[in-house]
C-alpha atoms as a PDB file:
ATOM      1  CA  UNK A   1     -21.747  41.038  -5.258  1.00  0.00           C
ATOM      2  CA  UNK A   2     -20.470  38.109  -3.247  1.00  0.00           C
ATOM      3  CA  UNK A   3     -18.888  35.249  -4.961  1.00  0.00           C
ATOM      4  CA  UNK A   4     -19.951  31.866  -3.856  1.00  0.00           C
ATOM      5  CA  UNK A   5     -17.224  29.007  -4.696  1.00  0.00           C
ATOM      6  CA  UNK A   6     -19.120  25.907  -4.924  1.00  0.00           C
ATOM      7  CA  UNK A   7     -15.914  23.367  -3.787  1.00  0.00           C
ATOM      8  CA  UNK A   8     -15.766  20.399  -1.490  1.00  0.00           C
ATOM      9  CA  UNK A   9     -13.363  17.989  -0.040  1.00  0.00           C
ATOM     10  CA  UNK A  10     -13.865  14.667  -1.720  1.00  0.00           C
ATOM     11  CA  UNK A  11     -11.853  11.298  -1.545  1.00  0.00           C
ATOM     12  CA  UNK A  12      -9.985  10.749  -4.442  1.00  0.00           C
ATOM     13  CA  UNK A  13      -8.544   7.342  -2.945  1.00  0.00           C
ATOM     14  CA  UNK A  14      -8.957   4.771  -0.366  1.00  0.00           C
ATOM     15  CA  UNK A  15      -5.992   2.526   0.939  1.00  0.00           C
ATOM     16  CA  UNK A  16      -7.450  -0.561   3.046  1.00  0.00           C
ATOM     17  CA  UNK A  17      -4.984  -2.002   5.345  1.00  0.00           C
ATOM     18  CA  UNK A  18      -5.897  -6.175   6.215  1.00  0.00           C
ATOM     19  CA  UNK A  19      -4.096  -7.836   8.637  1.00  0.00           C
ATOM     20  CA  UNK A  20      -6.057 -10.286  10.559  1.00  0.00           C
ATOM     21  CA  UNK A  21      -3.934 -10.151  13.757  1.00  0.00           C
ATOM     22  CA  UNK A  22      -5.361  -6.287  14.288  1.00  0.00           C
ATOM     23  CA  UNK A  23      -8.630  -7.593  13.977  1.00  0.00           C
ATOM     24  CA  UNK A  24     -11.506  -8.224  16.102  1.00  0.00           C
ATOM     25  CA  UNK A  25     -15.372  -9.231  15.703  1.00  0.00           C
ATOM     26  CA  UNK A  26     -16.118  -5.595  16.665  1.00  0.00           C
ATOM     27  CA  UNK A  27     -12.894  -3.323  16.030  1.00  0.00           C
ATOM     28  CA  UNK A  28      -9.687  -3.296  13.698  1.00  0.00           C
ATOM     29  CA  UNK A  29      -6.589  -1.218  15.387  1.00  0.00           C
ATOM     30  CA  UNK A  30      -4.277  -1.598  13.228  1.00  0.00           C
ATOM     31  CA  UNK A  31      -2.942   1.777  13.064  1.00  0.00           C
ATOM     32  CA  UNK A  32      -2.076   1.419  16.793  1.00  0.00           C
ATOM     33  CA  UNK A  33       0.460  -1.094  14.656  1.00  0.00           C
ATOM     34  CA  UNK A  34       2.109   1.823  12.370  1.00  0.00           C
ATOM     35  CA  UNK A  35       1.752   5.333  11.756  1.00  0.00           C
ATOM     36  CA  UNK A  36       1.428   6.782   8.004  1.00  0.00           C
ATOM     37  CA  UNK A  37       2.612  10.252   7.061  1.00  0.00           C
ATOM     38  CA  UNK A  38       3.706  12.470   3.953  1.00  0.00           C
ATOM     39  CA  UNK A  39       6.965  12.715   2.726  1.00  0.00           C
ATOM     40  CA  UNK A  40       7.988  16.250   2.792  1.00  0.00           C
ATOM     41  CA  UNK A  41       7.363  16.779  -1.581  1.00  0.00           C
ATOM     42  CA  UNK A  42       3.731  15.376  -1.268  1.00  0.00           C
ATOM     43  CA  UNK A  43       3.284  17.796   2.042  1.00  0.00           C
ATOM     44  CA  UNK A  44       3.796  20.683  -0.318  1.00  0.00           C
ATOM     45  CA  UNK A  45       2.802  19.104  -3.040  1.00  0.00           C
ATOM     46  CA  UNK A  46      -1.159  18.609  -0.665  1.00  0.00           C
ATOM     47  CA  UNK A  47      -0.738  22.350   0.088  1.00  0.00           C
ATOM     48  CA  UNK A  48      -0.679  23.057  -3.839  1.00  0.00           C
ATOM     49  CA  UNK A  49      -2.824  20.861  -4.935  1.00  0.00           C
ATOM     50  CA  UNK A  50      -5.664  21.428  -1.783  1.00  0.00           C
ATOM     51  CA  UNK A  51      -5.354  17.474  -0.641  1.00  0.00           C
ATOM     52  CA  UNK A  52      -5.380  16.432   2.352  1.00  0.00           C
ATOM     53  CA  UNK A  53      -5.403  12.853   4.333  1.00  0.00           C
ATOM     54  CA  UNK A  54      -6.147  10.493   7.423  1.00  0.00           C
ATOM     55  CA  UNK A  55      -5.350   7.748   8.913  1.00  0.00           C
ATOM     56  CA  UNK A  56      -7.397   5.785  10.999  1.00  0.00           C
ATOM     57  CA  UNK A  57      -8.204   1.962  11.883  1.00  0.00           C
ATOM     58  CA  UNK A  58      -6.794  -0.051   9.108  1.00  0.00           C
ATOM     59  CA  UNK A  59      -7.847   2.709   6.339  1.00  0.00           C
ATOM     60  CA  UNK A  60      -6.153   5.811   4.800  1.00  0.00           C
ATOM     61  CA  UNK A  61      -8.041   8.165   2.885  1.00  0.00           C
ATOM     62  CA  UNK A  62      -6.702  10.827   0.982  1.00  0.00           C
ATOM     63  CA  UNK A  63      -9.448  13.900  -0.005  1.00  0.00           C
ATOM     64  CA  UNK A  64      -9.132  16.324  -2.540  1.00  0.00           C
ATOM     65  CA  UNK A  65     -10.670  19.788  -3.052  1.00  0.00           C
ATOM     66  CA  UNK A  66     -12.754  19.492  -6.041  1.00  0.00           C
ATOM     67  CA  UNK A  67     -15.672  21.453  -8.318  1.00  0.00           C
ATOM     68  CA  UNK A  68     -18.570  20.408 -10.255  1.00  0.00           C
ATOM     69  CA  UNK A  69     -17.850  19.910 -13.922  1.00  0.00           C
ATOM     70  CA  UNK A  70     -20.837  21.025 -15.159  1.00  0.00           C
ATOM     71  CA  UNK A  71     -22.778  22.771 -12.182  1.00  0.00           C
ATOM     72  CA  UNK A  72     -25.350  22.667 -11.165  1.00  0.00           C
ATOM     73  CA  UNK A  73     -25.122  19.483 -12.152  1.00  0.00           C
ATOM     74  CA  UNK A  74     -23.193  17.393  -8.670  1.00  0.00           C
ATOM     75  CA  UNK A  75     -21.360  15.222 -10.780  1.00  0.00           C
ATOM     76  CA  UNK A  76     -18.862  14.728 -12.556  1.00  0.00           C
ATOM     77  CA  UNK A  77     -16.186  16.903 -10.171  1.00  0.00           C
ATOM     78  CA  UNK A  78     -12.835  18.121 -11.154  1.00  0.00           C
ATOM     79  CA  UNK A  79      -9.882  18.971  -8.800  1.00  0.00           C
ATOM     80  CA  UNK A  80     -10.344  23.045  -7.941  1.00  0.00           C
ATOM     81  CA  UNK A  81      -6.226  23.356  -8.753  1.00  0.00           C
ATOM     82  CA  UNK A  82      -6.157  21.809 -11.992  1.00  0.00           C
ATOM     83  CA  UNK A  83      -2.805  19.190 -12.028  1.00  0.00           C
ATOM     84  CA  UNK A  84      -0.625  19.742 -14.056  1.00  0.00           C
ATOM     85  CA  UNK A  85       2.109  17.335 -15.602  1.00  0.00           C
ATOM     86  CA  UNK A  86       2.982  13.817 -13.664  1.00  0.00           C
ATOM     87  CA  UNK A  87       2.792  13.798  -9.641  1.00  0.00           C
ATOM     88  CA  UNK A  88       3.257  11.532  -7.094  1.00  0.00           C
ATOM     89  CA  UNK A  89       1.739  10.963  -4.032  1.00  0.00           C
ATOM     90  CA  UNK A  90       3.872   8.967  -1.215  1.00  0.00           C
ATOM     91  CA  UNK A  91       3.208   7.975   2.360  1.00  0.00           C
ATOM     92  CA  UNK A  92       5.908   6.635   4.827  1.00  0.00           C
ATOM     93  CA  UNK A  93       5.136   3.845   6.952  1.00  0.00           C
ATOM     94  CA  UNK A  94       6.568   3.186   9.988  1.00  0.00           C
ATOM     95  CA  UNK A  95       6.048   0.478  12.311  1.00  0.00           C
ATOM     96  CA  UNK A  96       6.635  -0.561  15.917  1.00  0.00           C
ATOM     97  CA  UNK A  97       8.066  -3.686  17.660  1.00  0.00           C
ATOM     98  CA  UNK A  98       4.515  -5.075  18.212  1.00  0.00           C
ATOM     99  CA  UNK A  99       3.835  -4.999  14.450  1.00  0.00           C
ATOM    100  CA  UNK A 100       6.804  -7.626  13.620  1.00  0.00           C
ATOM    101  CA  UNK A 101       6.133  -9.446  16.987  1.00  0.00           C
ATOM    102  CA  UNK A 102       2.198 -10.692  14.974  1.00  0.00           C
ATOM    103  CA  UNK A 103       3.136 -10.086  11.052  1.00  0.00           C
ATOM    104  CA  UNK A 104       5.581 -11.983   8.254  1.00  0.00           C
ATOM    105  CA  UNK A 105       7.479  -9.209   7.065  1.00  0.00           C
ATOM    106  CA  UNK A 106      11.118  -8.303   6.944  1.00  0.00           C
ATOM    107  CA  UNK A 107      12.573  -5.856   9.325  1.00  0.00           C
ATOM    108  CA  UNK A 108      14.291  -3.812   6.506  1.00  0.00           C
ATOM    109  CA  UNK A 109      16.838  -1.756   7.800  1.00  0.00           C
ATOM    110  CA  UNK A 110      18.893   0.060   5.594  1.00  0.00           C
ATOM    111  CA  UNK A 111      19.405  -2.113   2.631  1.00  0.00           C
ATOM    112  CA  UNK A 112      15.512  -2.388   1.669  1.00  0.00           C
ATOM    113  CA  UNK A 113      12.327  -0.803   1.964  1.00  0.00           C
ATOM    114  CA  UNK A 114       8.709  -2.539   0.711  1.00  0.00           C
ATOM    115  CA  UNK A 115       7.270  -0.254  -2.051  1.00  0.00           C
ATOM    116  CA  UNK A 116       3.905  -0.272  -2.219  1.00  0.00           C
ATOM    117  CA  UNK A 117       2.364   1.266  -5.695  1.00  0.00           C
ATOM    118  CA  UNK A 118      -0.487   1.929  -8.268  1.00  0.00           C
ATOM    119  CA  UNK A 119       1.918   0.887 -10.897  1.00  0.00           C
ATOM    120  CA  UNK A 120       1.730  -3.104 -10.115  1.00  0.00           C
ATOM    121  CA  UNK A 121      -1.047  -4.853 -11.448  1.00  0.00           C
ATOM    122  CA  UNK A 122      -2.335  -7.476  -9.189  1.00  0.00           C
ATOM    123  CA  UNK A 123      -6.562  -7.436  -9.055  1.00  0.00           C
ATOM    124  CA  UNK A 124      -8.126 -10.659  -7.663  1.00  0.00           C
ATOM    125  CA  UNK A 125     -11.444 -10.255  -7.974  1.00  0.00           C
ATOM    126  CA  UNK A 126     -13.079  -6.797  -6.246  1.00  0.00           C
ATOM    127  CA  UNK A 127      -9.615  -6.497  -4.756  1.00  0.00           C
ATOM    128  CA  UNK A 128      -7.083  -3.810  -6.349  1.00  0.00           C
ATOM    129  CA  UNK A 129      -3.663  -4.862  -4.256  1.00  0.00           C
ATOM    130  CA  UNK A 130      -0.828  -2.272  -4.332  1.00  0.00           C
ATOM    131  CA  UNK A 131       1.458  -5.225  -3.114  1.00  0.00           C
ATOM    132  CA  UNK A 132       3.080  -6.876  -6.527  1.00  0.00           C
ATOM    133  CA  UNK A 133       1.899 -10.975  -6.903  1.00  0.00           C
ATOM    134  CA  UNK A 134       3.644 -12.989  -4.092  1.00  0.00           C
ATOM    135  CA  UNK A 135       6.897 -14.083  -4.621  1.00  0.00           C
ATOM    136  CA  UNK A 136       7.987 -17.964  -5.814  1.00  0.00           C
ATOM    137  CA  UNK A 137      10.001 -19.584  -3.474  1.00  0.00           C
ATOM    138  CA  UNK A 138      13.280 -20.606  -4.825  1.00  0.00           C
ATOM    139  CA  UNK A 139      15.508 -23.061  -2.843  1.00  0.00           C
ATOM    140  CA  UNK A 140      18.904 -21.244  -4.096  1.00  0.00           C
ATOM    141  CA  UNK A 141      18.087 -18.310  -2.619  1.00  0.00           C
ATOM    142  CA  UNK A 142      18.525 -17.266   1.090  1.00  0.00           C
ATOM    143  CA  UNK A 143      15.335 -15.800   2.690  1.00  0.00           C
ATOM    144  CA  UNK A 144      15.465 -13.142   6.302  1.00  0.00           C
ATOM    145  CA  UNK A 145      12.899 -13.511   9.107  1.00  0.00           C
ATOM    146  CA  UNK A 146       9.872 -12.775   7.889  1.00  0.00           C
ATOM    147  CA  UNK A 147      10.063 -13.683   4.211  1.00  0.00           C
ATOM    148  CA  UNK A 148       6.827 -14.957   2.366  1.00  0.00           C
ATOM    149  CA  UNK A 149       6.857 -16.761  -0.854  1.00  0.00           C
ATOM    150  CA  UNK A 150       4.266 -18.821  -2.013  1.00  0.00           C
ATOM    151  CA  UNK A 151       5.222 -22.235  -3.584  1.00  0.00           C
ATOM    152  CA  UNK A 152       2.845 -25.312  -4.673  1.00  0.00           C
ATOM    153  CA  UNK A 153      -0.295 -23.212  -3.965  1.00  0.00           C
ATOM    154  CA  UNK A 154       0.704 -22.612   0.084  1.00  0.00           C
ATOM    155  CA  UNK A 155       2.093 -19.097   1.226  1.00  0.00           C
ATOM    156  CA  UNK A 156       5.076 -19.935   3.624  1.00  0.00           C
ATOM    157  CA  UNK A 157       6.541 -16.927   6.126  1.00  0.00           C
ATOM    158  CA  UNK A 158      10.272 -17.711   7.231  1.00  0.00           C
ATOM    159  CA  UNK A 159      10.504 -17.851  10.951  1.00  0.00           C
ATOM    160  CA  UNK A 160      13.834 -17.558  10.927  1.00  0.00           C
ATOM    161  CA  UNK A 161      16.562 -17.343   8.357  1.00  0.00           C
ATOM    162  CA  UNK A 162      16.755 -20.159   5.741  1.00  0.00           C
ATOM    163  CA  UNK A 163      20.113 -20.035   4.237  1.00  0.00           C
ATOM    164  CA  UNK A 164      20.034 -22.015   0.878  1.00  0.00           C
ATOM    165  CA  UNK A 165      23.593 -23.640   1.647  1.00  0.00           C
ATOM    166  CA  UNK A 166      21.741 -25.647   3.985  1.00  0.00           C
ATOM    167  CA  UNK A 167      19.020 -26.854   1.798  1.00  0.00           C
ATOM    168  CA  UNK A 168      16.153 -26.694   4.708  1.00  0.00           C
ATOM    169  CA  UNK A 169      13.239 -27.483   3.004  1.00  0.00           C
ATOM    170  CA  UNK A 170       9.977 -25.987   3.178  1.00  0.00           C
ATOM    171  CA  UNK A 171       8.179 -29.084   5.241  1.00  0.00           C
ATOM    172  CA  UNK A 172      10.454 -27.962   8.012  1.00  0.00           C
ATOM    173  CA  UNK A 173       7.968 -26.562  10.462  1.00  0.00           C
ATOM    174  CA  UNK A 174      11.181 -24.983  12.407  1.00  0.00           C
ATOM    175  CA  UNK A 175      11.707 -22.547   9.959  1.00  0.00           C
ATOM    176  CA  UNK A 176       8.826 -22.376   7.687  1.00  0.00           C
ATOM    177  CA  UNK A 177       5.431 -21.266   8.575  1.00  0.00           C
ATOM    178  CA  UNK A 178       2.603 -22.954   5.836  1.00  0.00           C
ATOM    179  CA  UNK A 179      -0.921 -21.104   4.998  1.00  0.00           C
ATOM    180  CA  UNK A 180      -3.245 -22.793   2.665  1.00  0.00           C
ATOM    181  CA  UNK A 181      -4.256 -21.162   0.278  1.00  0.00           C
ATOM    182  CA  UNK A 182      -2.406 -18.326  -1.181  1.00  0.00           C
ATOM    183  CA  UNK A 183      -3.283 -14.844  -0.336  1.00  0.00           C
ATOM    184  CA  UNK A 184      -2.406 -11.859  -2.233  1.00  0.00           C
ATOM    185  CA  UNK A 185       0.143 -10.845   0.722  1.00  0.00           C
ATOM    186  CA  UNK A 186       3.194  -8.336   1.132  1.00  0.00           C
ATOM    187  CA  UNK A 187       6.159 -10.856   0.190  1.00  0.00           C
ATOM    188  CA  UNK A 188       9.654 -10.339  -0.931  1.00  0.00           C
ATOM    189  CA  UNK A 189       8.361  -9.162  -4.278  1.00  0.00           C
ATOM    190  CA  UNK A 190       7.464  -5.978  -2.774  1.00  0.00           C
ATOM    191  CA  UNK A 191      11.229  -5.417  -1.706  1.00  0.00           C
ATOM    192  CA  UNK A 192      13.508  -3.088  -3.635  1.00  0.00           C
ATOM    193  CA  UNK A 193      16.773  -1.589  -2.811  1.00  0.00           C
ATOM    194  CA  UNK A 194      16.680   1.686  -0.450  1.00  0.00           C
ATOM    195  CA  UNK A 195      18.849   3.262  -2.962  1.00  0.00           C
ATOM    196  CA  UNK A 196      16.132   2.604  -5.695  1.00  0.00           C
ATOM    197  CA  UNK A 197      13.236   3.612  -3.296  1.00  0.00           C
ATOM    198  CA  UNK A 198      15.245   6.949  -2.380  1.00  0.00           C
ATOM    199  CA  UNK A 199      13.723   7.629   0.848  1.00  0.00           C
ATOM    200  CA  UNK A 200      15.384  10.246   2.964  1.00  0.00           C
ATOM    201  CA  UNK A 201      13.064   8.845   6.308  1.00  0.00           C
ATOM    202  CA  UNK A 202      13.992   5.868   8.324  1.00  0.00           C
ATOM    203  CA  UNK A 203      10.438   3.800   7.231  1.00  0.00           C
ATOM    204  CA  UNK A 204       9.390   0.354   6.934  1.00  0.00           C
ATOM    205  CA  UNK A 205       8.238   1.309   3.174  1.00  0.00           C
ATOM    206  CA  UNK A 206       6.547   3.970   1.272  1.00  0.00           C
ATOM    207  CA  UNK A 207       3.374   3.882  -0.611  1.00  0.00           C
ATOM    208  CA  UNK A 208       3.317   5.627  -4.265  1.00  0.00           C
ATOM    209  CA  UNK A 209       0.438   6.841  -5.974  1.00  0.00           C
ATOM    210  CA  UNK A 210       0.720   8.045  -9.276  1.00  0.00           C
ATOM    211  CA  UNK A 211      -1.510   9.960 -11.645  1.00  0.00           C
ATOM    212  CA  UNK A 212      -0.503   8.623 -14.558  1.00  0.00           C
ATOM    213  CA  UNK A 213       2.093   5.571 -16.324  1.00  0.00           C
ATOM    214  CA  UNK A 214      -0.633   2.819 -14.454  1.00  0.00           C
ATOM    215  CA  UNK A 215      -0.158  -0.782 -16.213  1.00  0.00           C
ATOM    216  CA  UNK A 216      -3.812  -1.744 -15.506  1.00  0.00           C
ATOM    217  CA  UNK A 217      -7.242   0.798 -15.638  1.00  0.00           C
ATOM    218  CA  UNK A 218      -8.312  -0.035 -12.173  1.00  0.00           C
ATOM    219  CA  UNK A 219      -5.376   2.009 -10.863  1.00  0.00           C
ATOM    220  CA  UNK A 220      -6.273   5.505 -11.816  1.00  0.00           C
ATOM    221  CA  UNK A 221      -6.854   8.322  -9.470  1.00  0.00           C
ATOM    222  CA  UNK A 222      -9.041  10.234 -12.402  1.00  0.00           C
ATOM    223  CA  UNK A 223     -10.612   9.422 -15.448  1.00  0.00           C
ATOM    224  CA  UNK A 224      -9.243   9.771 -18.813  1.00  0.00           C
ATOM    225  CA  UNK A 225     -10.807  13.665 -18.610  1.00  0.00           C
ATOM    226  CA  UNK A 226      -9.028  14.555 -15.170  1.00  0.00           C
ATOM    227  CA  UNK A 227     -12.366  13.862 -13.452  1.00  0.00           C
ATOM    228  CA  UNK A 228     -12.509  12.318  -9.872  1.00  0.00           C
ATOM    229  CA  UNK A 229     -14.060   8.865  -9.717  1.00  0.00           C
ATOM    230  CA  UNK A 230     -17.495   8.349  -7.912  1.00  0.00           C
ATOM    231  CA  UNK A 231     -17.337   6.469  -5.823  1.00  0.00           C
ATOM    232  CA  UNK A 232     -13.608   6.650  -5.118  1.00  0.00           C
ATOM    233  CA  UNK A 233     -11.039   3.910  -5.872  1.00  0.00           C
ATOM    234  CA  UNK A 234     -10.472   1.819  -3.492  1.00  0.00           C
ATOM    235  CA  UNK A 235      -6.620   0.075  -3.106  1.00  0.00           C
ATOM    236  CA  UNK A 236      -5.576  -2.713  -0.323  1.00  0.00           C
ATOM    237  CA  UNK A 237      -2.303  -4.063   1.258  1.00  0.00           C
ATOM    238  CA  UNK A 238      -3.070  -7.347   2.792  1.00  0.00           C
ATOM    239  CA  UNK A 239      -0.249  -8.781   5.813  1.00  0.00           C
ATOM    240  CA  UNK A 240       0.467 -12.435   6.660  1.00  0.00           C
ATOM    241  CA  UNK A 241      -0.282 -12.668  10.261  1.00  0.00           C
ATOM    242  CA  UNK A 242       1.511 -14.500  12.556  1.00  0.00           C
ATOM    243  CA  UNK A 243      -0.180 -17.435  14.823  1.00  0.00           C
END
């Protein structure tokens, strides 16, 4: 007697990337921007678990073996390996010279890395950002190239740095860049220590996805029975582009 196993490789999450200097009527390239891979525990932790992912325009999709709860019945599905316990799923991000060349962000070195993660709660409207709510600017703070804040309903990218010691205000078009109005962008709230983040990979930032300890609904990976969504969440990480 043969055994048929009724299993099939669904998404279990979609990550949109935005970033309007990538973009074209007819095409989006932004992954000629950055590349995305696994971090070497959620490499074995795919193998385990049967997940897989790509990466391709401006969208990563990770896919998960699953089974039909109640066959023959198509839906609900279940993951074929159930999970057990608290997981996380992270991607690395790297970028390339190009990338900083059209986008406000912070080349972050060794001191910080942007964490991306289904543990922030920022929805605005259909959109479920895994970038935290854009930072307020402060004028006794210093800000690097590439720092966003928002301030007075405007989003303003740093085109240089502002030192607060020199109180350059944020009218100064020499070191300020203004966007009306704001956008749920990556900002400085999105930047944490590297020691915190405790990435062994030279990256730009990582992306976490958890499957459980989410501060808002819309963030789950499965439902409260371990069942895969249909259709799929859908998360997004939205860049201030450069003129």
């Amino acid at each position: 007697m043969i055994e048929v196993v009724n299993s099939i490789y669904r998404p279990l999450f979609t990550v949109k990337f935005i970033h309007s200097g990538y973009e074209t009527p007819m095409d989006n390239f932004f992954s000629q921007a950055v590349s995305i891979t696994t971090d070497e525990d959620t490499g074995n932790l795919f193998r385990n678990y049967k997940m897989s992912y790509r990466f391709f325009d401006n969208t990563l999709i990770c896919f998960i073996q699953c089974t039909p709860f109640n066959p023959p019945a198509p839906e609900p599905k279940l993951p074929s390996v159930k999970i057990d316990g608290d997981i996380r799923i992270r991607f690395l991000i790297k970028t390339n010279n190009d990338f900083f060349s059209k986008t406000y962000a912070t080349a972050t070195g060794n001191k910080k890395k942007y964490n991306f993660s289904n543990k922030t709660n920022n929805v605005n409207g259909p959109d479920i950002f895994l970038s935290a709510p854009v930072e307020n600017y402060s004028a006794a703070k210093d800000y690097t190239q590439g720092s966003v804040v928002q301030n007075a309903g405007s989003l303003f990218g740093a085109k240089r740095i502002v030192l607060a010691a020199d109180s350059i205000p944020l009218s100064n078009i020499d070191f300020w860049a203004e966007k009306i109005p704001v956008d749920q962008v990556v900002s400085n709230a999105d930047l944490q220590d590297a020691t915190l983040v405790n990435v062994e990979d030279p990256c730009f930032g990582v992306i976490d996805l958890y499957n459980t300890g989410t501060m808002n609904s819309n963030y789950n990976l499965f439902d409260t029975s371990e069942k895969l969504f249909n259709p799929a969440p859908v998360f997004t990480i939205k860049f201030m582009s450069k003129p």
